[in-house]
C-alpha atoms as a PDB file:
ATOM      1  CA  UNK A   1      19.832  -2.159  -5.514  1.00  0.00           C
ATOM      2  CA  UNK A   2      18.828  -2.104  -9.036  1.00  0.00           C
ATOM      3  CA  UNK A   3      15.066  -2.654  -7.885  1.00  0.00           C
ATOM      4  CA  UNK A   4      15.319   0.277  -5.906  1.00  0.00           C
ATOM      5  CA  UNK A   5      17.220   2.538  -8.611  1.00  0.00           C
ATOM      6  CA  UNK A   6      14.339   1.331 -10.906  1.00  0.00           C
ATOM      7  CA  UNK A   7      11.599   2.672  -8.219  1.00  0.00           C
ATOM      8  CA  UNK A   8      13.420   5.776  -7.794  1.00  0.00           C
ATOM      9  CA  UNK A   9      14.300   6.564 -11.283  1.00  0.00           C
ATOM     10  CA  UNK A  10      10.240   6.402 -12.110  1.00  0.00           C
ATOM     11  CA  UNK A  11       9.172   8.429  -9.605  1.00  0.00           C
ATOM     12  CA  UNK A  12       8.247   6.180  -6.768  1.00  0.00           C
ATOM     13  CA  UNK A  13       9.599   5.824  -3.485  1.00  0.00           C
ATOM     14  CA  UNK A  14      10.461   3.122  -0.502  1.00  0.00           C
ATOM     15  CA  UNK A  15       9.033   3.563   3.024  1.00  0.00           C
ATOM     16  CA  UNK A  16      11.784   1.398   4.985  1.00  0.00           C
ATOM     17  CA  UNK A  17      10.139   0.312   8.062  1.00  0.00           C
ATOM     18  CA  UNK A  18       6.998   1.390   7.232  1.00  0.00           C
ATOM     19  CA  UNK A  19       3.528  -1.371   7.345  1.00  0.00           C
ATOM     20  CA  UNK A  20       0.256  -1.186   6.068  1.00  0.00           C
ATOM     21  CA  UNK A  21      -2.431  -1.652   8.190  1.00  0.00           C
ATOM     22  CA  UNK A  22      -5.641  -0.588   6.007  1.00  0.00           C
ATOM     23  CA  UNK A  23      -6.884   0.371   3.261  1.00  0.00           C
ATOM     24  CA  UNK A  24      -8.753   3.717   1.918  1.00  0.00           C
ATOM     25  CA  UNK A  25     -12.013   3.284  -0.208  1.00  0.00           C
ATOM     26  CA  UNK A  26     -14.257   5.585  -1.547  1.00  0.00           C
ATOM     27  CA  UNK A  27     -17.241   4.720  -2.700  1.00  0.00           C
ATOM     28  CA  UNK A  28     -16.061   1.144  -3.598  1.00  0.00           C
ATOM     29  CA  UNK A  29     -12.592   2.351  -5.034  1.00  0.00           C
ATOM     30  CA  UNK A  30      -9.589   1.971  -3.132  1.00  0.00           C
ATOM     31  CA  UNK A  31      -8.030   5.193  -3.083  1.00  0.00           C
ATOM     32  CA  UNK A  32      -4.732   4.181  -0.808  1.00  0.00           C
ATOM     33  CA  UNK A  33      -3.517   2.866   2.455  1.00  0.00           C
ATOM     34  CA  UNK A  34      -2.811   3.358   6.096  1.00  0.00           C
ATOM     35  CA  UNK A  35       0.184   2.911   6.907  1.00  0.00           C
ATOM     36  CA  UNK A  36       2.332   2.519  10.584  1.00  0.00           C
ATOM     37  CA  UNK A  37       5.985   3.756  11.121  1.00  0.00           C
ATOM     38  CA  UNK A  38       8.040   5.171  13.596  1.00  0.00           C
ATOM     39  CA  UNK A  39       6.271   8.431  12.715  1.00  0.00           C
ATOM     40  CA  UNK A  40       2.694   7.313  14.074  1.00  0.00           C
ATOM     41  CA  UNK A  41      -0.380   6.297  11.389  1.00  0.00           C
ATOM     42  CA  UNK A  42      -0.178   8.401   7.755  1.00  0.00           C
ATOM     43  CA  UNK A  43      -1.808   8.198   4.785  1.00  0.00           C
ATOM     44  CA  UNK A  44      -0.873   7.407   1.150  1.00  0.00           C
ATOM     45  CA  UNK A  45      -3.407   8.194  -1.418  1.00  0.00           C
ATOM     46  CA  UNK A  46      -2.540   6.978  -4.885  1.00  0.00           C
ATOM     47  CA  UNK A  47      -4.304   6.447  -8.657  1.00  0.00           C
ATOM     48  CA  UNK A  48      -3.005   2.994  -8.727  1.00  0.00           C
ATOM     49  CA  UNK A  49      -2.946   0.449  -5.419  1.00  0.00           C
ATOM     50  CA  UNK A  50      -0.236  -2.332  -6.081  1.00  0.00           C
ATOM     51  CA  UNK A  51      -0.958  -4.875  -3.653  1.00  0.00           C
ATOM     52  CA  UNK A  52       2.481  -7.028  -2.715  1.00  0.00           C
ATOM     53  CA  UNK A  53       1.963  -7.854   0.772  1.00  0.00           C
ATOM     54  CA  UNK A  54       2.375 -11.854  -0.739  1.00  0.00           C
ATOM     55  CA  UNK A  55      -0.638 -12.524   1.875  1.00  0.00           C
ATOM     56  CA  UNK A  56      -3.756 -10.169  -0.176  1.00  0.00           C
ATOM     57  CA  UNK A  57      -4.065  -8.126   2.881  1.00  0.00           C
ATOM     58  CA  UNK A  58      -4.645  -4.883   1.056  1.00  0.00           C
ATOM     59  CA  UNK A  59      -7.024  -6.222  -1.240  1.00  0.00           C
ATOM     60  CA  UNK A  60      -8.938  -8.205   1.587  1.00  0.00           C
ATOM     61  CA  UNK A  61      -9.306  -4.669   3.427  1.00  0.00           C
ATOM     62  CA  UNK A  62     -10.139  -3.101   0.251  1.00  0.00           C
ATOM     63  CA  UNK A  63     -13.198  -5.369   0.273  1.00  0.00           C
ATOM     64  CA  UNK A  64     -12.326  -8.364  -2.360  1.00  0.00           C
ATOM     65  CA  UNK A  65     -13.044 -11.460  -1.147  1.00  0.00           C
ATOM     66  CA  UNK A  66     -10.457 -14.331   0.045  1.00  0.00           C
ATOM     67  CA  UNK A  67     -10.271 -17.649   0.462  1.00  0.00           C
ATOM     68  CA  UNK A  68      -8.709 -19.254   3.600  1.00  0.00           C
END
């Protein structure tokens, strides 16, 4: 809870429920994600791309390279 308070209180959010599924470059620069939900496919552009996924999948669909 005191992750979440510490989200909230800085001006983020949490998308319960919610995956990513790609990523959103611009002219090399990832610019956000694609994300599923209950809602259908959205959306979220942002300055700053933090990827925690624990796997590199944003980063791999953002065009870095990986290592299997």
């Amino acid at each position: 809870m005191a992750l979440l308070d510490g989200i909230r209180r800085h001006g983020g959010s949490v998308m319960f429920g919610t995956c990513a599924v790609g990523a959103v470059v611009e002219e090399h620069v990832l610019r956000g994600i694609v994300v599923l939900n209950e809602d259908g496919l959205g959306v979220i552009r942002a300055a700053v791309t933090v990827d925690a996924t624990g796997d590199g999948d944003v980063a791999v669909w953002a065009g870095a390279g990986s290592v299997n």
